[in-house]
C-alpha atoms as a PDB file:
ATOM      1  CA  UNK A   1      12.879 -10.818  -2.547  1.00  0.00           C
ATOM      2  CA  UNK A   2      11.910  -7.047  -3.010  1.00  0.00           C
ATOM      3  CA  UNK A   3       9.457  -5.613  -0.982  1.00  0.00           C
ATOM      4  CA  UNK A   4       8.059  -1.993  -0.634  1.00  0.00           C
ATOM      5  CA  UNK A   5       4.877  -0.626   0.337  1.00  0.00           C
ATOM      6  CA  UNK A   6       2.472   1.445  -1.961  1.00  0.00           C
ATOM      7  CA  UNK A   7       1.222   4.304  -0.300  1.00  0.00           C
ATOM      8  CA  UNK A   8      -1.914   6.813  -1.478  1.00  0.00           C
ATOM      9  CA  UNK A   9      -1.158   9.840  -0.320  1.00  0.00           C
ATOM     10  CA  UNK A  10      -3.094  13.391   0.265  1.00  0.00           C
ATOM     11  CA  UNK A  11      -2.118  15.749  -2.534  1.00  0.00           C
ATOM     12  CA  UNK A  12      -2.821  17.877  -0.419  1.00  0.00           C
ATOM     13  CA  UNK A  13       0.420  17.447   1.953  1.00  0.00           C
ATOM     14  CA  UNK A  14       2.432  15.273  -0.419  1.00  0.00           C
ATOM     15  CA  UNK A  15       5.396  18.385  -0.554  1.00  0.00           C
ATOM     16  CA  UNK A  16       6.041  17.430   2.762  1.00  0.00           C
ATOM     17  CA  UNK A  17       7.729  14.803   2.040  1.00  0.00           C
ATOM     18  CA  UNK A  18       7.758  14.127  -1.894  1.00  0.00           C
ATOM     19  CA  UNK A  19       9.257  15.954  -5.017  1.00  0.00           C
ATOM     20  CA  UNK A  20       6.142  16.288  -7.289  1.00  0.00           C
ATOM     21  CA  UNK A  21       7.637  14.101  -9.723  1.00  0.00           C
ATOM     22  CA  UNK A  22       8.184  11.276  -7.329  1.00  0.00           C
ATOM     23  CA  UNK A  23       5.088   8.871  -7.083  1.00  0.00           C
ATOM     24  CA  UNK A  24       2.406   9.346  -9.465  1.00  0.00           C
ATOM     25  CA  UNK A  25      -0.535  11.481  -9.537  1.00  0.00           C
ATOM     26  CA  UNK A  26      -4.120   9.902  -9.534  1.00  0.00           C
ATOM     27  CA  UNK A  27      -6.224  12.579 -10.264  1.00  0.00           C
ATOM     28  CA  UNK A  28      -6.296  16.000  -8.117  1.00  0.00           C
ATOM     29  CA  UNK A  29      -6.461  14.464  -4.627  1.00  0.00           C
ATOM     30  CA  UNK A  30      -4.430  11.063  -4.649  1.00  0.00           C
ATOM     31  CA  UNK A  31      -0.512  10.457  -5.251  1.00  0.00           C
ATOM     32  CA  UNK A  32       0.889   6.708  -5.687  1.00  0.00           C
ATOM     33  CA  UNK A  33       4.047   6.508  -4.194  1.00  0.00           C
ATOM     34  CA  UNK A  34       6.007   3.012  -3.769  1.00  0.00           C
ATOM     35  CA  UNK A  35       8.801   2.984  -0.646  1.00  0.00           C
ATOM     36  CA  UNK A  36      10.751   0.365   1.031  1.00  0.00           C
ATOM     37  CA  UNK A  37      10.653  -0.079   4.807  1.00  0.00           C
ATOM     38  CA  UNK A  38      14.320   0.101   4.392  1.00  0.00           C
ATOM     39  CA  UNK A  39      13.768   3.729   2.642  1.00  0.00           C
ATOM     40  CA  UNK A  40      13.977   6.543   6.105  1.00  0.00           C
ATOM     41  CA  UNK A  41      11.015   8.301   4.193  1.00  0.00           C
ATOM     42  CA  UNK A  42       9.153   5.315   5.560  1.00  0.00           C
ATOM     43  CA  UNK A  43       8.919   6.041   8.536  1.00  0.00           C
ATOM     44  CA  UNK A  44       8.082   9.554   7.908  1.00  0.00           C
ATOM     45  CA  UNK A  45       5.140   8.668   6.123  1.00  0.00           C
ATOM     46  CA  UNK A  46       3.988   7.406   9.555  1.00  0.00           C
ATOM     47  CA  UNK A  47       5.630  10.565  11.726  1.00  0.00           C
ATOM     48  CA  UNK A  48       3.078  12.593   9.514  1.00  0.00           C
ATOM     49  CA  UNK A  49       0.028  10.717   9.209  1.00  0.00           C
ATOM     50  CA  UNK A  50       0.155  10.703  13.286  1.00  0.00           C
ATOM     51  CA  UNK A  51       1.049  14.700  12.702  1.00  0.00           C
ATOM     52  CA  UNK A  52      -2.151  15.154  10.637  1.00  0.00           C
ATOM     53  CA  UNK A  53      -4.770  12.615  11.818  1.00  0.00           C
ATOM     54  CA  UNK A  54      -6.788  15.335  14.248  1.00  0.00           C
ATOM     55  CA  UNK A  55      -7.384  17.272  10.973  1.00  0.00           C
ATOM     56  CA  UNK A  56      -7.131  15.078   8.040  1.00  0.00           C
ATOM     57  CA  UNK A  57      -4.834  12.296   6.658  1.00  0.00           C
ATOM     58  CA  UNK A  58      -1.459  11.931   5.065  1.00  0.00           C
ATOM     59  CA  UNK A  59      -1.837   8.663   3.654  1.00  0.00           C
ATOM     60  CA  UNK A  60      -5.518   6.910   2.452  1.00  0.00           C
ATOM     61  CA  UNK A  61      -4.392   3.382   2.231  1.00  0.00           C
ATOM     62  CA  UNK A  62      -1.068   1.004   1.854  1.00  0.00           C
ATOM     63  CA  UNK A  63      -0.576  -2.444   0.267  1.00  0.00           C
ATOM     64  CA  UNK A  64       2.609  -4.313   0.666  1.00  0.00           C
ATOM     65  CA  UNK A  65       4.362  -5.208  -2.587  1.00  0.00           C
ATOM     66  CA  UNK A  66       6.813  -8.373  -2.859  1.00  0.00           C
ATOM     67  CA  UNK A  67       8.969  -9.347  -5.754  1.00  0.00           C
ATOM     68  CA  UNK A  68      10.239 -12.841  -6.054  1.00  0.00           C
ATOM     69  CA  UNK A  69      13.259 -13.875  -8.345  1.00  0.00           C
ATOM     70  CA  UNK A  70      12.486 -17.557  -9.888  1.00  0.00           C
ATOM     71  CA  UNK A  71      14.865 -19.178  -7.482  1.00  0.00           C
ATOM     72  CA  UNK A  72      12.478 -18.444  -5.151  1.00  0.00           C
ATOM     73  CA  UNK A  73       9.217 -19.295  -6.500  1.00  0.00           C
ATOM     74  CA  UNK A  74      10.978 -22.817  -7.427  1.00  0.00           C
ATOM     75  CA  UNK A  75      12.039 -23.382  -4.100  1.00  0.00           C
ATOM     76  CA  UNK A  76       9.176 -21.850  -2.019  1.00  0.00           C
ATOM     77  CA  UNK A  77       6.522 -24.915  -1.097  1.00  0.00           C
ATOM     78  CA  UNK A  78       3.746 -22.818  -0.854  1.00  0.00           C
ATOM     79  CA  UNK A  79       1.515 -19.907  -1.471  1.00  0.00           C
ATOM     80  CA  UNK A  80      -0.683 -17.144  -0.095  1.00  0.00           C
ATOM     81  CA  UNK A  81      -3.668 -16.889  -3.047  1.00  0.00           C
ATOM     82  CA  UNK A  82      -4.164 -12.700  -3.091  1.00  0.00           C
ATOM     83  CA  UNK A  83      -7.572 -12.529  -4.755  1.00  0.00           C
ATOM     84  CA  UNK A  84      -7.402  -9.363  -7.148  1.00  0.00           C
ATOM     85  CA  UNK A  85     -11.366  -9.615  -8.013  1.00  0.00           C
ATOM     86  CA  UNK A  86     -13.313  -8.026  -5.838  1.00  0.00           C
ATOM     87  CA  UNK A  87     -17.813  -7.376  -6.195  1.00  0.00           C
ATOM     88  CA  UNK A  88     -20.794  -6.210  -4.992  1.00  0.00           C
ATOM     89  CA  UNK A  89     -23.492  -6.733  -3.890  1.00  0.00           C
ATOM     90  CA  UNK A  90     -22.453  -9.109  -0.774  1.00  0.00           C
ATOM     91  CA  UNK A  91     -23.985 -12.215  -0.209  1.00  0.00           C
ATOM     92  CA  UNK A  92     -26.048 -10.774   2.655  1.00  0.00           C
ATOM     93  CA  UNK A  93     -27.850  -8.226   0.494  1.00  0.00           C
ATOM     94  CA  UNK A  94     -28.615 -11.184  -2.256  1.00  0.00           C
ATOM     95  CA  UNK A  95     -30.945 -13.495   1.242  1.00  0.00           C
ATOM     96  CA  UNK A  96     -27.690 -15.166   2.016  1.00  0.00           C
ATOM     97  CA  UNK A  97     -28.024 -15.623   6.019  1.00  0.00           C
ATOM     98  CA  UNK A  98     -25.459 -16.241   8.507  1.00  0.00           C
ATOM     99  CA  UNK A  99     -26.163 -16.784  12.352  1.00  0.00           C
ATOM    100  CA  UNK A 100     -25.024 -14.373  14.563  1.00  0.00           C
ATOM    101  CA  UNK A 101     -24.935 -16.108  17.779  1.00  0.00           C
ATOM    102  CA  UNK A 102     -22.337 -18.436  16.702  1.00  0.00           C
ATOM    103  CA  UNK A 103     -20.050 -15.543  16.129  1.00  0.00           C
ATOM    104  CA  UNK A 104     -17.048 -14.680  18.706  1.00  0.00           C
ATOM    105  CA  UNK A 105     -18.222 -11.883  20.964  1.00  0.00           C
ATOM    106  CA  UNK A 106     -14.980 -10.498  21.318  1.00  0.00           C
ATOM    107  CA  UNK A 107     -13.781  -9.699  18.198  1.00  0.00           C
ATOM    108  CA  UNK A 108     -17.235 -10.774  15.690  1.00  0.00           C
ATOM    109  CA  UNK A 109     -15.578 -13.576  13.691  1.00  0.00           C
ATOM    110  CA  UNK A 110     -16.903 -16.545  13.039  1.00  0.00           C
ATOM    111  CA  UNK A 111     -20.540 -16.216  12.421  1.00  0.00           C
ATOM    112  CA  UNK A 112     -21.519 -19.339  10.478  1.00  0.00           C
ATOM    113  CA  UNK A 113     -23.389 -19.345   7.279  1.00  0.00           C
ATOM    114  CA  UNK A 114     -26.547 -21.179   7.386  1.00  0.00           C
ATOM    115  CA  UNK A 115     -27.435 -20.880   3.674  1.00  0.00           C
ATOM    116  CA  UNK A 116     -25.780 -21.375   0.277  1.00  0.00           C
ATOM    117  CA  UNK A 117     -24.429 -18.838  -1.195  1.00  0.00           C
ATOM    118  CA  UNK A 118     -26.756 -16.419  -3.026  1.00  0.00           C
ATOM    119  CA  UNK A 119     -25.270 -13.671  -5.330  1.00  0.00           C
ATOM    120  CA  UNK A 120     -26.216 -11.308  -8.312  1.00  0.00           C
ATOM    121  CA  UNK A 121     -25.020 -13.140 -11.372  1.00  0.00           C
ATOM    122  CA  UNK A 122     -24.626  -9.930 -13.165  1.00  0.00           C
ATOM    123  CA  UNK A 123     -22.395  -8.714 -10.466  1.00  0.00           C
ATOM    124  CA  UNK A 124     -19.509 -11.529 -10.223  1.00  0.00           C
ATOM    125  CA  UNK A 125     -16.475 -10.814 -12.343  1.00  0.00           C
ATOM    126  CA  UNK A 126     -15.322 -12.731 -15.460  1.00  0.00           C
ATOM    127  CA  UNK A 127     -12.762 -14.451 -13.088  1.00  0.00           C
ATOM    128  CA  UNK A 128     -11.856 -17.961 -11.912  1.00  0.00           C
ATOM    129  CA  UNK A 129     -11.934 -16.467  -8.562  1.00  0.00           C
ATOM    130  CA  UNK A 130     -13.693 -13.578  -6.915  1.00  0.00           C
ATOM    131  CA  UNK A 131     -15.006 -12.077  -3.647  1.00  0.00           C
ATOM    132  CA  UNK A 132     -18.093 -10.144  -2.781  1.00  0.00           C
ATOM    133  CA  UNK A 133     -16.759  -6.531  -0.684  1.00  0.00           C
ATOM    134  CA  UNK A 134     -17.951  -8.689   2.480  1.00  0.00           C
ATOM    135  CA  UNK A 135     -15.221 -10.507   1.969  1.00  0.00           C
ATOM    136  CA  UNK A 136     -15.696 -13.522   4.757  1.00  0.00           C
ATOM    137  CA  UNK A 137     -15.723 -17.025   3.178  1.00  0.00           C
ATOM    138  CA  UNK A 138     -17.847 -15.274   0.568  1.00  0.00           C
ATOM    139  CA  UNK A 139     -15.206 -16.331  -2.439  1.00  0.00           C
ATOM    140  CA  UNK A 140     -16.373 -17.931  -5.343  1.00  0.00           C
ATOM    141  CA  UNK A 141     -15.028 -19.935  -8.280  1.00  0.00           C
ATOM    142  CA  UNK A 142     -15.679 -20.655 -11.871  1.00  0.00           C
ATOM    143  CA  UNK A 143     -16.246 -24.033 -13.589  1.00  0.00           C
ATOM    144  CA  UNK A 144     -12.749 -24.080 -15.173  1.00  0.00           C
ATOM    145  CA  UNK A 145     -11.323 -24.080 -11.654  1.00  0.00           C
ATOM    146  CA  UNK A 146     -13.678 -26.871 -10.318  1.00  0.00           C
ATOM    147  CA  UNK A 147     -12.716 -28.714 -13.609  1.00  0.00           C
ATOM    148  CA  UNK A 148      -8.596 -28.373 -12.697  1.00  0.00           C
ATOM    149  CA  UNK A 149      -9.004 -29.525  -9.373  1.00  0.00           C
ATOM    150  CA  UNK A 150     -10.346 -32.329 -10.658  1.00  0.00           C
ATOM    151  CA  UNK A 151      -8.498 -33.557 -13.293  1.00  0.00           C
ATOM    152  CA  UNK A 152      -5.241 -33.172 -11.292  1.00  0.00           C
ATOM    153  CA  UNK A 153      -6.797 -34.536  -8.006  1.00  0.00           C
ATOM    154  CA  UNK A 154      -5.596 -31.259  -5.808  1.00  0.00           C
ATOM    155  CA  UNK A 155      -6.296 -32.281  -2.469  1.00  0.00           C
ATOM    156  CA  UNK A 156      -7.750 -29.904   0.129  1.00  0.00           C
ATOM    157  CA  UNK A 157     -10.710 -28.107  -0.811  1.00  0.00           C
ATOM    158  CA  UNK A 158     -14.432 -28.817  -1.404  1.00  0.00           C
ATOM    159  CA  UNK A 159     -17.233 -26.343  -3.709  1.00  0.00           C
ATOM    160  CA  UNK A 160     -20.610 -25.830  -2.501  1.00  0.00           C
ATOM    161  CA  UNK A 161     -23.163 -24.357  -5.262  1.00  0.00           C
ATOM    162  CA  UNK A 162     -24.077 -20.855  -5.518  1.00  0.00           C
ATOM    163  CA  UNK A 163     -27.775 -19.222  -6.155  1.00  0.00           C
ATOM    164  CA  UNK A 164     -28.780 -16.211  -7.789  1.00  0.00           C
ATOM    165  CA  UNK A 165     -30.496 -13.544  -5.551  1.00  0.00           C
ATOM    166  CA  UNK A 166     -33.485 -13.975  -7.857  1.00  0.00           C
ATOM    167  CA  UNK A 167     -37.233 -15.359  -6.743  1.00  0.00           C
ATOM    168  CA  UNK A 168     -36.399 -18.951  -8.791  1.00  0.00           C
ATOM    169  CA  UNK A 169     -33.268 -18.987  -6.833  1.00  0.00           C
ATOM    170  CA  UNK A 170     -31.129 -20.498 -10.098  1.00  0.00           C
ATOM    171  CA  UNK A 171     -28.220 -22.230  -9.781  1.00  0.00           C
ATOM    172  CA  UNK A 172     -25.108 -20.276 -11.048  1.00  0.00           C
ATOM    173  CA  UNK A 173     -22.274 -21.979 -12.879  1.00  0.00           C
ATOM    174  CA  UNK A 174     -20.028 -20.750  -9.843  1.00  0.00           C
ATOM    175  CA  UNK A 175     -19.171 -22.228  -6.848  1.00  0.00           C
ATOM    176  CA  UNK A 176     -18.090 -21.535  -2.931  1.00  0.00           C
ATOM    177  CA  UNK A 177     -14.056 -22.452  -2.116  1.00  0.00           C
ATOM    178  CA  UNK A 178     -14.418 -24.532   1.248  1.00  0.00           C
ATOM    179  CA  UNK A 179     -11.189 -25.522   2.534  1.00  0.00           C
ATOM    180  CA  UNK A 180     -10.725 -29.163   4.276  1.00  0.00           C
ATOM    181  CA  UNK A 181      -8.204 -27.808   6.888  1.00  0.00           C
ATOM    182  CA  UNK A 182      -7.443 -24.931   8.873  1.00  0.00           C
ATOM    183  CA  UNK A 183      -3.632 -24.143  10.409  1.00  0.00           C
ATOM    184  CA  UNK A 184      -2.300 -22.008  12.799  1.00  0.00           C
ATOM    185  CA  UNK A 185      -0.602 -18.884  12.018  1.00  0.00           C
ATOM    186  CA  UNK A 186       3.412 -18.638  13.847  1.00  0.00           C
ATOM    187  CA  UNK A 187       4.434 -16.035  15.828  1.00  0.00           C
ATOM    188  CA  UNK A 188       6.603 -14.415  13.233  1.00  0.00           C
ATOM    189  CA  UNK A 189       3.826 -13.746  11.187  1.00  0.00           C
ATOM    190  CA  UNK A 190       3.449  -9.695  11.787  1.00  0.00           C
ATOM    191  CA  UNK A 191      -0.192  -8.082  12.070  1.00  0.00           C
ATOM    192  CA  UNK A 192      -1.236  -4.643  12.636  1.00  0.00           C
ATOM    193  CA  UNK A 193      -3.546  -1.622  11.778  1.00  0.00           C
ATOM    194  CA  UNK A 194      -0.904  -0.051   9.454  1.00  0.00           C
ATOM    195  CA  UNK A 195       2.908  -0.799   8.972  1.00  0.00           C
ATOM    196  CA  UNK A 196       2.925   1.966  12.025  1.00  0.00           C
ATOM    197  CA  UNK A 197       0.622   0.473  14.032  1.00  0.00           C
ATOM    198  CA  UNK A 198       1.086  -2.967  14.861  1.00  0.00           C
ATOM    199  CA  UNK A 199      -1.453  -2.948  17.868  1.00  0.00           C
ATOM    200  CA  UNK A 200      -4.554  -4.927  18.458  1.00  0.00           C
ATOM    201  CA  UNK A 201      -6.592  -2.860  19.125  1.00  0.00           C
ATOM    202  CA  UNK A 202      -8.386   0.710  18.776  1.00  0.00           C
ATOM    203  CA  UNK A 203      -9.438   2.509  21.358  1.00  0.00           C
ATOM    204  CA  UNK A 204     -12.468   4.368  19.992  1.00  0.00           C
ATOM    205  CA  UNK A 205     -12.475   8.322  19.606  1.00  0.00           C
ATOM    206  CA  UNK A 206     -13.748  11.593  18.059  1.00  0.00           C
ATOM    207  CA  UNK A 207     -12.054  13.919  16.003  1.00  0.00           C
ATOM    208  CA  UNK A 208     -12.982  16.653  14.084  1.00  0.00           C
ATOM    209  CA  UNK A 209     -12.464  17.241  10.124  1.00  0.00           C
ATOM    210  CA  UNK A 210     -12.108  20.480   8.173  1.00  0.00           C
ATOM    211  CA  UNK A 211     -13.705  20.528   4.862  1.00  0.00           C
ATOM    212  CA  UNK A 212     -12.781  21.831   2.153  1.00  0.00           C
ATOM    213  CA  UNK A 213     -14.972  24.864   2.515  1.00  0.00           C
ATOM    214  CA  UNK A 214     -14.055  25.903   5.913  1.00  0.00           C
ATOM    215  CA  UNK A 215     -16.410  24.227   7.844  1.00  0.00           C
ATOM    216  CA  UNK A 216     -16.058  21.609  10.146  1.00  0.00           C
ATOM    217  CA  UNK A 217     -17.525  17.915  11.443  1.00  0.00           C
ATOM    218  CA  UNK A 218     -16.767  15.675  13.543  1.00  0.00           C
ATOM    219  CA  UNK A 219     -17.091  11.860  13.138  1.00  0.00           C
ATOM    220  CA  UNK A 220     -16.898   9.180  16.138  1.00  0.00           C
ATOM    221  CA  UNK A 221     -14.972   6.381  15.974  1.00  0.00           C
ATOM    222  CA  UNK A 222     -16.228   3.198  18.332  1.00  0.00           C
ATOM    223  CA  UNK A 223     -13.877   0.936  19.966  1.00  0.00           C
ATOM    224  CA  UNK A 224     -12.740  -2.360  17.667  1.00  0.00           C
ATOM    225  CA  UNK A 225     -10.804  -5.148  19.074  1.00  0.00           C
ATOM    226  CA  UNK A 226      -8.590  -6.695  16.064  1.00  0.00           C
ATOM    227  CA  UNK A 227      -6.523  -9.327  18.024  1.00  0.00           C
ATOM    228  CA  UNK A 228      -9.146 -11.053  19.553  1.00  0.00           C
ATOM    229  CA  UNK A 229      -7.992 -12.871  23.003  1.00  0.00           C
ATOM    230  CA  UNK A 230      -9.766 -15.796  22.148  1.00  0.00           C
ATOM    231  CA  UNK A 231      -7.604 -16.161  19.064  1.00  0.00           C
ATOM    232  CA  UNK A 232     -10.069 -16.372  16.492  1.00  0.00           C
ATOM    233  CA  UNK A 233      -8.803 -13.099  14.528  1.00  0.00           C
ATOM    234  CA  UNK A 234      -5.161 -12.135  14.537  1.00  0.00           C
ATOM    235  CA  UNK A 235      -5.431  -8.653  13.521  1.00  0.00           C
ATOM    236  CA  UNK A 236      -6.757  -5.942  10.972  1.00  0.00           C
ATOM    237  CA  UNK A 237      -4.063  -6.351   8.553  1.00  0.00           C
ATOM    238  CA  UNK A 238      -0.616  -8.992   7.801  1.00  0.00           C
ATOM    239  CA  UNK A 239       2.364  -6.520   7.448  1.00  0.00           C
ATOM    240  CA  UNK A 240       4.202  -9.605   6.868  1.00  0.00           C
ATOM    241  CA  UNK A 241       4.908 -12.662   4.758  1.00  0.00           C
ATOM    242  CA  UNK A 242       2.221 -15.401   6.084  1.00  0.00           C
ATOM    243  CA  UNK A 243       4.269 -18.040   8.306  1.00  0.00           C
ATOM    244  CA  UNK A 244       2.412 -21.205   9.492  1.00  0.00           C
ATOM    245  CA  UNK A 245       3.221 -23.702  11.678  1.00  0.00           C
ATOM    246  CA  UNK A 246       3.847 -27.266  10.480  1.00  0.00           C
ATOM    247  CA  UNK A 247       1.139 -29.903  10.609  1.00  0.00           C
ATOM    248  CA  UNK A 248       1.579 -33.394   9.415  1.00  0.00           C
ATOM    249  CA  UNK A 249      -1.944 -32.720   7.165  1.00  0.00           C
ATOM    250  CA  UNK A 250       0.133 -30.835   5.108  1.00  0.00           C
ATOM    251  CA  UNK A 251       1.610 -34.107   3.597  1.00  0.00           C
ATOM    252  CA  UNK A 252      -0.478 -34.364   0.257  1.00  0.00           C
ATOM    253  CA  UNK A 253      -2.270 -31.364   0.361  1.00  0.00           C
ATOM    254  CA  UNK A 254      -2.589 -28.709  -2.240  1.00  0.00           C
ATOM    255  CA  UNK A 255      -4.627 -26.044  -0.919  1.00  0.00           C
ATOM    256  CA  UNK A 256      -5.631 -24.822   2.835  1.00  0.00           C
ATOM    257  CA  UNK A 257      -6.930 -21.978   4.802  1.00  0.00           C
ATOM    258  CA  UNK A 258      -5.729 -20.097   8.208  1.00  0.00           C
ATOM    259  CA  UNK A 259      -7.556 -20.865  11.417  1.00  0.00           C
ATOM    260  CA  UNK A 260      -7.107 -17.695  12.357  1.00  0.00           C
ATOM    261  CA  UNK A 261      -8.874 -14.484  10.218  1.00  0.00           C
ATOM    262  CA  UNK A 262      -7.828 -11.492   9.494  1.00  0.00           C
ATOM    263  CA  UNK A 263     -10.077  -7.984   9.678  1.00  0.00           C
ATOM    264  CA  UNK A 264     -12.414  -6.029  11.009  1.00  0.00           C
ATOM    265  CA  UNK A 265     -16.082  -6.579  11.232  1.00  0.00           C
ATOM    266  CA  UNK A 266     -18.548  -4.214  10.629  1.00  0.00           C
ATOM    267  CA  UNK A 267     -22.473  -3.789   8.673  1.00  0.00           C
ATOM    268  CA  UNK A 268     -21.701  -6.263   5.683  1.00  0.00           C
ATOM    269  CA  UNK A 269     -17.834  -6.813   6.203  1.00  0.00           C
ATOM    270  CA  UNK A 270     -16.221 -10.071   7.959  1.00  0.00           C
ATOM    271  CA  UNK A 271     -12.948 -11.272   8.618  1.00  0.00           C
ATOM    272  CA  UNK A 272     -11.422 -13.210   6.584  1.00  0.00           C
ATOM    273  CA  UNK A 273      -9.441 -16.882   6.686  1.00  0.00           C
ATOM    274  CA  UNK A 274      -6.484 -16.446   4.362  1.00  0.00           C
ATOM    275  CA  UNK A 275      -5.817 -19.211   1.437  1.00  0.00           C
ATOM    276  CA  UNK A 276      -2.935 -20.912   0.445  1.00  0.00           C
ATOM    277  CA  UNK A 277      -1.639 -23.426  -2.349  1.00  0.00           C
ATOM    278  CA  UNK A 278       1.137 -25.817  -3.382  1.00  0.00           C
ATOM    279  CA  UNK A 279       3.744 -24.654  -5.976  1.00  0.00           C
ATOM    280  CA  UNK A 280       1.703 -27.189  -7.823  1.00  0.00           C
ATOM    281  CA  UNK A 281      -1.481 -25.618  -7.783  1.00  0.00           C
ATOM    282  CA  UNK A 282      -0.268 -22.388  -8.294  1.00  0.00           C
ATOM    283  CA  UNK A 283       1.480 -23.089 -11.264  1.00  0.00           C
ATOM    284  CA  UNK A 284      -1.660 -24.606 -12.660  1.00  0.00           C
ATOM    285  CA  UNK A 285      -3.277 -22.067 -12.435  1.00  0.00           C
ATOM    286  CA  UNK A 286      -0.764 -19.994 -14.290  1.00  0.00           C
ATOM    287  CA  UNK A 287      -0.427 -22.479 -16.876  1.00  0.00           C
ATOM    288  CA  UNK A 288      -4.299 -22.415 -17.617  1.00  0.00           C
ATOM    289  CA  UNK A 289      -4.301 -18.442 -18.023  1.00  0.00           C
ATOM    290  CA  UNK A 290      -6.928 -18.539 -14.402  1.00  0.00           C
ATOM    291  CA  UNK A 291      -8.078 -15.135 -13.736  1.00  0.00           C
ATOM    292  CA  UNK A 292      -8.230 -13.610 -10.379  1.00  0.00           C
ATOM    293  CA  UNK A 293      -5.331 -14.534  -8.872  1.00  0.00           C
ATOM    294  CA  UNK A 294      -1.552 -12.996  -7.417  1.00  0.00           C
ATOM    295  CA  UNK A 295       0.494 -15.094  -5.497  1.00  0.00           C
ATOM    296  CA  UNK A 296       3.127 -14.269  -2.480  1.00  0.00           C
ATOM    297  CA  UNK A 297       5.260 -17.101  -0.721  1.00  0.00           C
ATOM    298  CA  UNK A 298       3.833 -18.348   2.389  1.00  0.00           C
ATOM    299  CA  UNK A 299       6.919 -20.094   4.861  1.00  0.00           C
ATOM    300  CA  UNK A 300       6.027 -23.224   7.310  1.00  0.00           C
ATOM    301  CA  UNK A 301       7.587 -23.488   9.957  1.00  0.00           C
ATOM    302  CA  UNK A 302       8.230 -26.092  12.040  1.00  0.00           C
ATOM    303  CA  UNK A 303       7.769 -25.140  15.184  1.00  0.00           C
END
């Protein structure tokens, strides 16, 4: 396996650490830059994005990258489901209602949904799977996808219907992913704020910006538990390959969630329970052309 991490970084200070024709440019204030942890300008990307953060940034965002050879996909028993489709508006703009009270008051997770599903049919990708920005359990799935399920009998999940956010509230020909079972993330599965900053927790605080003009603002930051002691979310982000400790309900199954989310909540965004599939499924899904989808191997371990 290959794995490096694609960075966005400030134009702005990008000499500090890149060649300008390493990485490529997106437009006048973003460069794309892909690095290995292994590479020592790694870390340096985090040396100067603590260096900068009182006036700016150094990178905007990260996403870790993993390249399998076929060996490994043939041997690896299961799958983390990466949805690539993303939408708006969430379900809570569209009269979708959850209840509050049931969330954890730690961390916010958990907050159960008390109505279907209602979205803007206009909105939802031409995918076989999709989220709303909320993200949440607020994933959705076409027809063709109920239809595979069924025909090969892939154990593990149920749909629920979906509404449109109209008056008639019509029945769309999508449907919400509900998984049967829920299992525990292992403790070497690796969670964090950034691949820098693999604590639980911020602290809240102010800082001031410099615009581009001279002047300045400042913006606060309020304190956000991400590790929540209760154990109901594990973090704001997996730095990691998902690892998840055996149960004997895995026997059979094609297709389950993580008990634990991962996230931060705030306005319309939730945490989010991670999916996984069976090299079965997931090479159904290839086979049938499904949209929406990226896969990374997921390890169980038997703990």
């Amino acid at each position: 396996m290959k794995e490096y991490v694609e960075f966005r970084i400030n134009r702005e200070y990008a000499h500090l650490l890149f060649r300008e024709d390493e990485g490529v440019n997106l437009g006048s204030f973003i460069k794309k830059v892909n690095i290995a942890p292994t590479d020592p300008k790694f870390m340096e990307v985090g040396r100067l994005q603590e260096m900068l953060k009182e006036q700016t940034y150094f990178f905007s965002s990260y996403e870790y990258k993993r390249i399998y050879t076929e060996a490994e996909i043939d041997n690896a028993a299961w799958f983390w489901i990466k949805k690539t489709r993303h939408f708006e508006p969430a379900g809570e703009e569209c009269g979708t209602i959850y209840e509050e009270g049931t969330a954890c008051p730690i961390c916010g997770a958990g907050a159960r949904q008390t109505t279907p599903l209602r979205l803007k049919r206009s909105t939802i990708p031409h995918a076989d799977m999709a989220e709303t920005i909320a993200h949440g359990d607020e994933t959705v799935v076409s027809e063709k996808f109920v239809e595979m399920v069924k025909e090969h009998n892939l154990a593990g999940m149920a749909f629920d219907p979906v509404y449109g956010s109209g008056k008639q509230m019509s029945k769309l020909n999508y449907y919400q992913i509900r998984p049967c079972y829920y299992l525990e993330f292992s403790d070497k599965t690796i969670f964090g704020q950034t691949p820098f900053d693999l604590s639980g927790m911020f602290p809240g605080c102010k800082r001031e910006y410099l615009r581009r003009d001279g002047t300045t603002y400042t913006e606060v930051f309020p304190p956000e538990i991400y590790k929540c002691p209760n154990g109901d979310n594990a973090g704001l982000g997996i730095m990691s390959e998902p690892h998840i400790k055996y149960s004997p309900v895995l026997e059979g199954l094609d297709f389950f969630a993580s008990r634990q989310t991962i996230g931060g909540r705030g306005g319309l965004i939730r945490q989010s329970h991670l999916l996984f599939c069976s090299n079965r499924m997931m090479r159904l899904i290839k086979e049938k052309g499904l949209k929406g989808f990226k896969f990374e191997i997921a390890h169980i371990e038997d703990e």
